[in-house]
Structure formats: C-alpha cells, structure tokens
N, C-alpha and C. Protein backbone atom coordinates (compact mmCIF):
# COMPACT_ATOMS: atom_id res chain seq x y z
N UNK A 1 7.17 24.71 27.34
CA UNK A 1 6.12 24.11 26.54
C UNK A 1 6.45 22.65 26.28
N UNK A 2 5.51 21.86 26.56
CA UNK A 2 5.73 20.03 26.55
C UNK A 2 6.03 20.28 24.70
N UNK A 3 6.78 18.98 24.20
CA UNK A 3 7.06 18.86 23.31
C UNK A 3 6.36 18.06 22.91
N UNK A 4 5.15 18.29 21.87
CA UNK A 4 4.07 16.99 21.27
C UNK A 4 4.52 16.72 19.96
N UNK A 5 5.95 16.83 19.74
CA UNK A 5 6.16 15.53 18.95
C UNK A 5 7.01 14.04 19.08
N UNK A 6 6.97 14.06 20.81
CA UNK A 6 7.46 13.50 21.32
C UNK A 6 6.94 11.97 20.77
N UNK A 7 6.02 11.21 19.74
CA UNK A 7 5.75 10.38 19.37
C UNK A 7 6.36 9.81 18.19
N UNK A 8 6.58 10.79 17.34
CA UNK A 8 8.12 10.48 16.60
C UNK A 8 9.30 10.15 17.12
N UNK A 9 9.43 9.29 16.98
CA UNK A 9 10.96 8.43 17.30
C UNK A 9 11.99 8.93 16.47
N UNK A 10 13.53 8.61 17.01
CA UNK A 10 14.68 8.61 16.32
C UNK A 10 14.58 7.44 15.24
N UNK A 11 14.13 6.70 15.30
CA UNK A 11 14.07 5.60 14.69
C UNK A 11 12.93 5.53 13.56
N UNK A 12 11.96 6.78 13.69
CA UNK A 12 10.91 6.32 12.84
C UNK A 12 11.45 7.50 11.57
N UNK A 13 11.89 6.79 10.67
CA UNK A 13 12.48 7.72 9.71
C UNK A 13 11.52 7.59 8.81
N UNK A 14 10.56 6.46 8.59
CA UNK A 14 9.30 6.33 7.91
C UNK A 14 8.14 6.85 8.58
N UNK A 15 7.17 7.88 8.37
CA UNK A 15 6.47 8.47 9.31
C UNK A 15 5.21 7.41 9.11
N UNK A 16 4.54 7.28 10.12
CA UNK A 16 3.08 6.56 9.97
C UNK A 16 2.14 7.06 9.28
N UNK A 17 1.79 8.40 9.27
CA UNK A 17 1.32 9.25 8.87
C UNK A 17 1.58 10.74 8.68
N UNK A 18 1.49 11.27 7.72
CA UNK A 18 2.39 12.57 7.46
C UNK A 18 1.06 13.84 6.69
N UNK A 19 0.56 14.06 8.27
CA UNK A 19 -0.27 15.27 8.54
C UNK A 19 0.41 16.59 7.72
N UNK A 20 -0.96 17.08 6.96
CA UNK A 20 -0.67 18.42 6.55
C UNK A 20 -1.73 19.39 6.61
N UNK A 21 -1.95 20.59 7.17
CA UNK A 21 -2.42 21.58 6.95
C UNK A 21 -2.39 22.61 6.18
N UNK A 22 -3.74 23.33 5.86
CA UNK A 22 -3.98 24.48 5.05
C UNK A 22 -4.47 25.59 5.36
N UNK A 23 -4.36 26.85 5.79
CA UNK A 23 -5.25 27.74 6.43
C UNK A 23 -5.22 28.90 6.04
N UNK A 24 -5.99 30.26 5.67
CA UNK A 24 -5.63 31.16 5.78
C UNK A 24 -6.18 32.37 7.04
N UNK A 25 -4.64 32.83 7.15
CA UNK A 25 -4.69 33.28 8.46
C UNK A 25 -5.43 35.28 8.56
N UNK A 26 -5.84 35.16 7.61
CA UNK A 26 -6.68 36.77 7.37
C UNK A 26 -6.08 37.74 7.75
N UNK A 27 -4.37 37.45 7.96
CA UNK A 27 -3.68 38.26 8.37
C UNK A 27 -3.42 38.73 9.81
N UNK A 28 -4.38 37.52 10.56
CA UNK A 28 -4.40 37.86 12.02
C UNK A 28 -3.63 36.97 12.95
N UNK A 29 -3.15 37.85 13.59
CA UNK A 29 -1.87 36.96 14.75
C UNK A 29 -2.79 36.24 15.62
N UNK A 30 -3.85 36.50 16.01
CA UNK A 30 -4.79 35.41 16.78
C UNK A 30 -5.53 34.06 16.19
N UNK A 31 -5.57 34.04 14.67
CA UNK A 31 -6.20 32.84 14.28
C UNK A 31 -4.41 32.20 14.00
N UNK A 32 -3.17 32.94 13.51
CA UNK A 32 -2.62 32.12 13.52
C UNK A 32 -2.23 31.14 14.74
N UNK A 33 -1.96 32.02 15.85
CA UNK A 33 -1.71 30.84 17.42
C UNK A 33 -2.74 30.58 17.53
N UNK A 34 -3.67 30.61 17.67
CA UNK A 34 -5.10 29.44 17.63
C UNK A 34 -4.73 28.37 16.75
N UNK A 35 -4.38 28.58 15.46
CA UNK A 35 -4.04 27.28 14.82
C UNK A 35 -2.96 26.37 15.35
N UNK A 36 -2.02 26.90 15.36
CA UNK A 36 -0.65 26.36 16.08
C UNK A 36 -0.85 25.49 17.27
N UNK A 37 -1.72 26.24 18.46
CA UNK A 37 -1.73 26.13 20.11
C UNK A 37 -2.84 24.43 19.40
N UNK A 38 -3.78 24.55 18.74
CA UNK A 38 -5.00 23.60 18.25
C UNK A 38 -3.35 22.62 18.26
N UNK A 39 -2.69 22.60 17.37
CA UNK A 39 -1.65 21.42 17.05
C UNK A 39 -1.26 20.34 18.33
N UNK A 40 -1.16 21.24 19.76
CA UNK A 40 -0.69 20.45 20.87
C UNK A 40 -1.37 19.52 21.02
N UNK A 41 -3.26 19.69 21.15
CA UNK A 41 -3.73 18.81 21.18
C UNK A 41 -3.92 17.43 20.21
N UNK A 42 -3.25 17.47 19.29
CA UNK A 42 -3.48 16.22 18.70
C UNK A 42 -2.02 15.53 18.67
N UNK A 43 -2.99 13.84 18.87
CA UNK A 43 -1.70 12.81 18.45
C UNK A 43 -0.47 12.66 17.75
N UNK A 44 -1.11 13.23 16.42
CA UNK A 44 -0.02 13.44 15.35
C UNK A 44 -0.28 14.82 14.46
N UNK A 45 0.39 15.74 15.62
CA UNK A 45 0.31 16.91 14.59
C UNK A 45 0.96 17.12 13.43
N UNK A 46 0.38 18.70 12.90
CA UNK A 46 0.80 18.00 10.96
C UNK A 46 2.47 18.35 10.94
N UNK A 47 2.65 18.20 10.02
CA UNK A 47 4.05 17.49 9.89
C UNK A 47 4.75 19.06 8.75
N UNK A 48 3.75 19.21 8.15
CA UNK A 48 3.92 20.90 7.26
C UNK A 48 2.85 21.25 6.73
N UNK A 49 2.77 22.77 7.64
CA UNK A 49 1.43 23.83 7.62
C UNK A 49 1.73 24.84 6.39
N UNK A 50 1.03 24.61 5.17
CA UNK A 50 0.83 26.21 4.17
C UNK A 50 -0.57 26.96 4.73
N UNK A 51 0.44 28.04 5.01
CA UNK A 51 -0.28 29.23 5.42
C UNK A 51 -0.52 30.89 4.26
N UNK A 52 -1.74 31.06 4.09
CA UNK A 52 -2.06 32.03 3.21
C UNK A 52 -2.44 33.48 4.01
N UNK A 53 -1.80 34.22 3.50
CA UNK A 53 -2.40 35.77 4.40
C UNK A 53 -1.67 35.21 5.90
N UNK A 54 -0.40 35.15 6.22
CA UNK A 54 0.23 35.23 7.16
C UNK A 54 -0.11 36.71 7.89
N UNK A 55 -0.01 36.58 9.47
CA UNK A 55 0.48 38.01 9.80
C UNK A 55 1.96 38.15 9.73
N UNK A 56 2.14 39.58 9.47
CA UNK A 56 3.88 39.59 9.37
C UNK A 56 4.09 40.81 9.66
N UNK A 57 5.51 40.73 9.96
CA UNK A 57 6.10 42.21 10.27
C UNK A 57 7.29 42.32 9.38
N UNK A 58 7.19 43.22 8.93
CA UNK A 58 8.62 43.37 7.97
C UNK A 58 8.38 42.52 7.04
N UNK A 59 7.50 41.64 6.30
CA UNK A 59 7.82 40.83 5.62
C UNK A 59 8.21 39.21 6.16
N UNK A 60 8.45 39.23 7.60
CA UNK A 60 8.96 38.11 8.20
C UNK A 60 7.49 37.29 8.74
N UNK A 61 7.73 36.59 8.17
CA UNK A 61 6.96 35.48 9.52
C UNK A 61 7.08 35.21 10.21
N UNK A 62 5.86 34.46 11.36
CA UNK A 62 5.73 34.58 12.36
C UNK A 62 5.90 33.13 12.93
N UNK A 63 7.03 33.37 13.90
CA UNK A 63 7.60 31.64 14.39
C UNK A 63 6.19 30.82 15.12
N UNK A 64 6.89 29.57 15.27
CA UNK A 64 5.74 28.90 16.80
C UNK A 64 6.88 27.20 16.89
N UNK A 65 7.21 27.41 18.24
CA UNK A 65 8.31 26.36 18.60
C UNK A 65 7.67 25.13 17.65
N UNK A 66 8.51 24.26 17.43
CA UNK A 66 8.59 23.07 16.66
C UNK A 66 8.17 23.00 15.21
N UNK A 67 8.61 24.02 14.77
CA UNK A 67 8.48 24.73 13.14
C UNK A 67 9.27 25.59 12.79
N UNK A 68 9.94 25.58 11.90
CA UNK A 68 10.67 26.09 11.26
C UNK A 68 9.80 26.77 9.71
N UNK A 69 10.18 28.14 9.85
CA UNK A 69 8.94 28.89 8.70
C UNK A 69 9.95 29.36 7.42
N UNK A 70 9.19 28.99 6.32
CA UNK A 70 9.34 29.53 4.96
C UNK A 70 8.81 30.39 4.23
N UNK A 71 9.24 31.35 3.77
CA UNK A 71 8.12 32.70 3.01
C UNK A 71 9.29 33.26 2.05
N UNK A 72 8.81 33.43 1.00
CA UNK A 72 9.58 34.07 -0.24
C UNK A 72 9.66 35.38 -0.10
N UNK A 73 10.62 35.86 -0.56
CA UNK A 73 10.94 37.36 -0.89
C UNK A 73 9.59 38.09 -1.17
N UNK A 74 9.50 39.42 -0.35
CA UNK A 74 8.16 39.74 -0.92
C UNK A 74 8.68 41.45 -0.18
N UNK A 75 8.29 42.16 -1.67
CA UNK A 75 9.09 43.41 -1.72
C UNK A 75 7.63 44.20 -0.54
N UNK A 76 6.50 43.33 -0.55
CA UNK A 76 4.92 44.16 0.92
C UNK A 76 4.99 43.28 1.52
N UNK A 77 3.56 43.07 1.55
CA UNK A 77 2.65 42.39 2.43
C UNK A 77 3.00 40.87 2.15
N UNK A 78 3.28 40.19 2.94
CA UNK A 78 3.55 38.63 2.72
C UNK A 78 2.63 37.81 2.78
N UNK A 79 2.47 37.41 1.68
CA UNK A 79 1.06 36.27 0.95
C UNK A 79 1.32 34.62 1.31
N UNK A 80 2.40 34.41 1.77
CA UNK A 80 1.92 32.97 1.65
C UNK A 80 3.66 32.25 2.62
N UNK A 81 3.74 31.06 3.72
CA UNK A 81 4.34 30.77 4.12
C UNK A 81 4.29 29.42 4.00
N UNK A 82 5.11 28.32 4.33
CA UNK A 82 5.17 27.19 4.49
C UNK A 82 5.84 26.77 6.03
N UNK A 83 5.15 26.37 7.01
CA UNK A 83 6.13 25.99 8.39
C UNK A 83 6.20 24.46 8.36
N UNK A 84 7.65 24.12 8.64
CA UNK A 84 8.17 22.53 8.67
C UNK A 84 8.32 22.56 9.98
N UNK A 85 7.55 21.05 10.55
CA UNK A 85 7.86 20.56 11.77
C UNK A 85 9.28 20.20 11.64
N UNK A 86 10.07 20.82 12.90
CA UNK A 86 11.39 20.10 13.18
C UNK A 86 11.67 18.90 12.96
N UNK A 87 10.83 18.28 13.49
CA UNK A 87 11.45 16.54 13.55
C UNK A 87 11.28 15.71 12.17
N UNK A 88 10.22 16.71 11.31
CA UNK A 88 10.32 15.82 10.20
C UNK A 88 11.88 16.62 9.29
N UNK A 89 12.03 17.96 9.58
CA UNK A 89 13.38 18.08 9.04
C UNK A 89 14.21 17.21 9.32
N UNK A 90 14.68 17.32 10.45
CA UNK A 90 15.72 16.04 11.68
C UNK A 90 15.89 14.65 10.51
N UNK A 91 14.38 14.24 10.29
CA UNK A 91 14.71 12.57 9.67
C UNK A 91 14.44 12.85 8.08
N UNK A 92 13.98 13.84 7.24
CA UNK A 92 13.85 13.75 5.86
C UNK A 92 14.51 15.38 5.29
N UNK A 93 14.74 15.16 4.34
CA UNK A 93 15.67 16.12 3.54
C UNK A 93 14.77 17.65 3.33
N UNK A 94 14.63 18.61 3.60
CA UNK A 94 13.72 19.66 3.14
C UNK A 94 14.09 20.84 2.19
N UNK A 95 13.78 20.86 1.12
CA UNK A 95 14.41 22.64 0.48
C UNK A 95 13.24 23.54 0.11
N UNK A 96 13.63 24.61 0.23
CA UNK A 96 12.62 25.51 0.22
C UNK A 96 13.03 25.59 -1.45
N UNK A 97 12.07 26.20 -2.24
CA UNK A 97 11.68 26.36 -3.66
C UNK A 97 10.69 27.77 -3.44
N UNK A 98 11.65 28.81 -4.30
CA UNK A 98 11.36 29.78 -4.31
C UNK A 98 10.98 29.91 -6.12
N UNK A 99 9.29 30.81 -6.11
CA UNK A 99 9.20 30.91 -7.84
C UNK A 99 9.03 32.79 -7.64
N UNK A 100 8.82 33.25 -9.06
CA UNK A 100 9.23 34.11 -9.42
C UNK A 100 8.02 34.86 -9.15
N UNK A 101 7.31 34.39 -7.83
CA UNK A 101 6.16 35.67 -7.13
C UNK A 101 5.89 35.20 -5.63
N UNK A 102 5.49 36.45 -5.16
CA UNK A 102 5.48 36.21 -3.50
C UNK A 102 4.29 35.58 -3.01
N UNK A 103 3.47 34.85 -3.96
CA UNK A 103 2.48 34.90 -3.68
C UNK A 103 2.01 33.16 -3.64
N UNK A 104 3.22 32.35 -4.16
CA UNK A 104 3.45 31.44 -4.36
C UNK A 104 5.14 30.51 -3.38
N UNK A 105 5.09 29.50 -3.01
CA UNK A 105 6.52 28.99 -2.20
C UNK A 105 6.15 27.64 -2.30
N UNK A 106 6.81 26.08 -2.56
CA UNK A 106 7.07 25.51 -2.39
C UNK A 106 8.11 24.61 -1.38
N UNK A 107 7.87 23.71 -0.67
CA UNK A 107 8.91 23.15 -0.12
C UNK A 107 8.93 21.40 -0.67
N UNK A 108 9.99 21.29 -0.90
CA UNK A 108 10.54 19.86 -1.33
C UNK A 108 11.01 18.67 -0.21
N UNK A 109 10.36 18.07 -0.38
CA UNK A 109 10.68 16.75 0.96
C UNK A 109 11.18 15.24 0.17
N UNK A 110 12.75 14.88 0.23
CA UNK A 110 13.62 13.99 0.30
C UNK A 110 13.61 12.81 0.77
N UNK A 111 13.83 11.64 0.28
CA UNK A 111 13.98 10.36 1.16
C UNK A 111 14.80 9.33 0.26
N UNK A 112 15.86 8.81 0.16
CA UNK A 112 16.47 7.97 -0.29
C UNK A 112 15.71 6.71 -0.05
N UNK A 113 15.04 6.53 0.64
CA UNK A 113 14.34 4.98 0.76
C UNK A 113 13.13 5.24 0.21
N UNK A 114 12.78 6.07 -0.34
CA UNK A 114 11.39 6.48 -0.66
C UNK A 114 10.31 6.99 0.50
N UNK A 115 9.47 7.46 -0.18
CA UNK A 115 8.34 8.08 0.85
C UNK A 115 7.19 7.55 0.78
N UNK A 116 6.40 7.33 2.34
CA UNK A 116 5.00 6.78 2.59
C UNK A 116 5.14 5.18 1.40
N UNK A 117 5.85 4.63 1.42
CA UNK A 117 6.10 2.76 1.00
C UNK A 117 5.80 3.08 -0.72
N UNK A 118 6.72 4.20 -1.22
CA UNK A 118 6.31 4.28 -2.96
C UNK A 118 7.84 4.65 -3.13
N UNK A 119 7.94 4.20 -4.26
CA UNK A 119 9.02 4.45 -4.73
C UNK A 119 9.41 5.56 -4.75
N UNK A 120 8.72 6.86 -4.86
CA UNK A 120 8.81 8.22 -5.20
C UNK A 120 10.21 8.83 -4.14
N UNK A 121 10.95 9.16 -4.15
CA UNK A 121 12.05 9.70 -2.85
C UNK A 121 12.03 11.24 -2.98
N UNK A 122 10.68 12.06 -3.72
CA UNK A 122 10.23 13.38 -3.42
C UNK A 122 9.01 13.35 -3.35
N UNK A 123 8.83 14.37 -2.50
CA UNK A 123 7.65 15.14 -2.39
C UNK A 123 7.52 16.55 -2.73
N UNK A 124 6.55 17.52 -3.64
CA UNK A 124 6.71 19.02 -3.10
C UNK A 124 4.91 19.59 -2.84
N UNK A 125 5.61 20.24 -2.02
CA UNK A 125 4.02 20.52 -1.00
C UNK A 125 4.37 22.18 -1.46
N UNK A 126 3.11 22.42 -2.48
CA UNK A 126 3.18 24.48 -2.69
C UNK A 126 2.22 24.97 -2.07
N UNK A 127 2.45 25.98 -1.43
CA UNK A 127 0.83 27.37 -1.01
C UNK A 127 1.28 27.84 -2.09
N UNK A 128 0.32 28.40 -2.31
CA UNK A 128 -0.29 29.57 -3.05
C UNK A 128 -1.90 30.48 -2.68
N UNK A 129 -1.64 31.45 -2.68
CA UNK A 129 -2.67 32.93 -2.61
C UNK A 129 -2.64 33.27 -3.89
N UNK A 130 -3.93 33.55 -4.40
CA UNK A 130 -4.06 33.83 -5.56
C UNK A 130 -4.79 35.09 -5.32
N UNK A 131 -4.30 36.26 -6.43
CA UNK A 131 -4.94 37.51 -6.49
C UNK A 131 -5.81 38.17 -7.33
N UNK A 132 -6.86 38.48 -7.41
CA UNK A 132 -7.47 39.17 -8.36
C UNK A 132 -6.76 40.40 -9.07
N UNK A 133 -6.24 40.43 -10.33
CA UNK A 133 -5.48 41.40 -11.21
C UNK A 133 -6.50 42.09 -11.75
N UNK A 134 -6.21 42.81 -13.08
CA UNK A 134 -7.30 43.62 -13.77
C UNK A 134 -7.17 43.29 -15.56
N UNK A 135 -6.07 42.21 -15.54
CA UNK A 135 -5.42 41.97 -16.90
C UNK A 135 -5.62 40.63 -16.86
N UNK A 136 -5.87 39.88 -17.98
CA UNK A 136 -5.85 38.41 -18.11
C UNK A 136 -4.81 37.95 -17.81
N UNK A 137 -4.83 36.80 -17.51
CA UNK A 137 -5.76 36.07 -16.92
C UNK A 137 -6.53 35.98 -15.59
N UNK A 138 -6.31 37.32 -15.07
CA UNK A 138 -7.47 37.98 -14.01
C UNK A 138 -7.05 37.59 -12.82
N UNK A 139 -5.44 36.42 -12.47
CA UNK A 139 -5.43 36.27 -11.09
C UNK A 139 -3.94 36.56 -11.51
N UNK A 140 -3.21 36.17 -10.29
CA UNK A 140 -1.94 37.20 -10.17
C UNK A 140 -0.78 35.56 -10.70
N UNK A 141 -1.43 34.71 -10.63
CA UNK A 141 -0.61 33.69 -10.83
C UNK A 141 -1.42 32.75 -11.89
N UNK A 142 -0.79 32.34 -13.46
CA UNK A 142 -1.53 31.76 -14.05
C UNK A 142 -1.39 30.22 -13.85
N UNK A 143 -2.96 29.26 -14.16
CA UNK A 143 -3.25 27.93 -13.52
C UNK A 143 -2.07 27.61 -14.05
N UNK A 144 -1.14 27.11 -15.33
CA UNK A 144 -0.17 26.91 -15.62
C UNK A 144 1.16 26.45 -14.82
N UNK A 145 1.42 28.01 -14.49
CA UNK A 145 2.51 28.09 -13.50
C UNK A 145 2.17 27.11 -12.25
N UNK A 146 1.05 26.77 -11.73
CA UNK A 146 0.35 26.66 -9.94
C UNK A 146 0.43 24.96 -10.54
N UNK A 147 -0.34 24.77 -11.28
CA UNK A 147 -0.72 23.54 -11.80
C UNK A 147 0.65 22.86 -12.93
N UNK A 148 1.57 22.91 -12.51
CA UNK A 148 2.82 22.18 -13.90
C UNK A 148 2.86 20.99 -13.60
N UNK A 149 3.27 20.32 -14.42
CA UNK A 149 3.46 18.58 -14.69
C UNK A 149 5.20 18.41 -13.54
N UNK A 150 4.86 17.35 -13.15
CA UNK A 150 6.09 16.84 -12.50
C UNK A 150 6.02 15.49 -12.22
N UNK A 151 7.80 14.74 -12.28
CA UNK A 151 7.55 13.17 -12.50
C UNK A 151 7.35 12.97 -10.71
N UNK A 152 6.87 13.43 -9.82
CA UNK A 152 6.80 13.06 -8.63
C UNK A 152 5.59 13.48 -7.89
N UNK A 153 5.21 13.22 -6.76
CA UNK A 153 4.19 13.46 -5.93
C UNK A 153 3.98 15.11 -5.67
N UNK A 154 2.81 16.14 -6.10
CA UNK A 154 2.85 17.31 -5.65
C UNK A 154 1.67 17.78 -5.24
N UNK A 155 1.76 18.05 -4.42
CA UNK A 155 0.40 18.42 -3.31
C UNK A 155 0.43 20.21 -3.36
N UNK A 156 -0.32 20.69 -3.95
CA UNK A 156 -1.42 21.95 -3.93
C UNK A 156 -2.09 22.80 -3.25
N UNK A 157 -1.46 23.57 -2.15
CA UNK A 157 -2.69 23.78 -1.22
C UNK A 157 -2.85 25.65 -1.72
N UNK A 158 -4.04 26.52 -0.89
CA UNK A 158 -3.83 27.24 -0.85
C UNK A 158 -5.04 28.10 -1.09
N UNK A 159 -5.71 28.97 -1.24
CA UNK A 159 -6.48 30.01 -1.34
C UNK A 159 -6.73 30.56 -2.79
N UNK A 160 -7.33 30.02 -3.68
CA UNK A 160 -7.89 30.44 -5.00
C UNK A 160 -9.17 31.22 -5.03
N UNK A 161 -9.55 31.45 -4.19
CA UNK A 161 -10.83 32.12 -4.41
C UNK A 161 -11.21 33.19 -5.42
N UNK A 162 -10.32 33.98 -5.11
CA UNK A 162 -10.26 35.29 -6.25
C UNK A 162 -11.40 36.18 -5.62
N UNK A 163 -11.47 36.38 -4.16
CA UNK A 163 -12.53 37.40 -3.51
C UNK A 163 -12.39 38.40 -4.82
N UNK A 164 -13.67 38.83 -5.02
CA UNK A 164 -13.99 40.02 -5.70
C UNK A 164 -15.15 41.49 -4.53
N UNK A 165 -14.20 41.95 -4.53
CA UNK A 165 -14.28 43.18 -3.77
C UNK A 165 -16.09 43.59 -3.88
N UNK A 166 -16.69 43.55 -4.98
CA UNK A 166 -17.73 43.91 -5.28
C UNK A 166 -19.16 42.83 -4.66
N UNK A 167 -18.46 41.33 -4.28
CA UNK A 167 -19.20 40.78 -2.81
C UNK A 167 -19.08 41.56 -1.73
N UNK A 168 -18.42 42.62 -1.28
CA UNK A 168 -18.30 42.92 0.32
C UNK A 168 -20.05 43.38 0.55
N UNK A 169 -19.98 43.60 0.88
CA UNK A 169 -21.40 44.62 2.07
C UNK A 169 -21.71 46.16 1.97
C-alpha cells in the first residue's frame, strides 16, 4: 500500500494543516474501510480520526496501516475509538486519556514549541457516544463531565444524538 503521508516531511514538525475526522461507524466493518481507504485519496489526510460505534471484536479495535488506534476499557460492546496518524505521533507527543466510562476517550497532543503558531503546547481531541439511560440525566455521560473547563485547546467530537428507540419504524 503507497504511503499517503508521504507529504509530511521529517522536517515539518509544524503541520500546515492538522486534519481531523468524525464518524460513526454503525458498527460496520464496511463503512469503517470505506472511511479509511476515502483517506488515500486526499492531499492531507486527517491527522486523528474519533470514531463512534466502532466495529470490534473482543472489545479491540479495528487497525488500518498509518494509524495507530485508541479505545478504553470496555467490559461489551466498544463505543468509541480515537486512531492517530503515525507520522503525527513520529513529530508531536501523544497520550491517550482514559475517563471513568467506555463510552468516552480522549487523546492529548504535545508540542514544546507550541501548536498551529499559538502559544498553547496542548491539544486534547475527545469522542464521545452518548447513550440514552432511563435515570437523569437521561444520557449515559453527563454535559459536565463531556463539556469541563480546561486552560488549553479542546476539541469535542462525537455522537450526541440520544436515538430514542421509539423513532424506529
């Protein structure tokens, strides 16, 4: 498989642009490589994909060369992943941030010189899947927890809808 991040340089430790995706994958192994295989074709693919409703086996997620995948402990069905392009690991610092539900994962992105020309030298990029409960506050993760104050840049992605079963057909 050609390597399309061959436009990142060793040298470009400042990215030009730092692509991110959001998707949820309905649990199907075909929309996820459809999404992935979609990545070759572009210039600057994204740089880190949160993925909601992964397919999984065992709980594991599901690889795709030039990503490295993140998913929290999850005693079922696995709700929510984060995949880091290699090369932006290679030139910036990454930690995974695990909270106290599977339904939620953060990853943290590092830079001693700062990031995108701001002073800021973090980033944290969270998925989250949110679930319809039967107890207040009616989703499985309260806005609180999803939404907290932080002195740095934090980007939000993820699936709030709160399908209610009683739309189906």
């Amino acid at each position: 498989m050609e390597n399309f991040f061959t436009h990142y340089t060793d040298s470009s430790a400042v990215f030009p642009s730092f692509p991110i995706v959001q998707h949820n994958c309905l649990s199907s192994w075909d929309l996820f490589l459809s999404l992935f295989h979609s990545f070759t074709m572009l210039p600057n693919p994204p740089l880190l994909v949160a993925i909601q409703d992964p397919r999984s086996r065992r709980s594991v997620s599901p690889t795709f060369p030039g990503y490295i995948s993140f998913a929290p402990p999850s005693p079922g069905r696995l709700r929510v992943a984060i995949y880091v392009s290699r090369i932006l690991n290679q030139h910036l610092s990454c930690s995974t941030v695990f909270h106290d539900s599977s339904e939620m994962i953060s990853v943290d992105v590092f830079s001693l010189e700062g990031l995108f020309g701001s002073p800021h030298c973090s980033l944290r990029v969270t998925s989250v899947y949110l679930l319809r409960t039967n107890r207040p506050p009616y989703r499985s993760i309260p806005p609180e927890r999803v939404f907290s104050f932080h002195s740095y840049p934090h980007q939000i992605l993820g699936d709030f809808n709160l399908h209610h079963p009683l739309a189906d057909p």
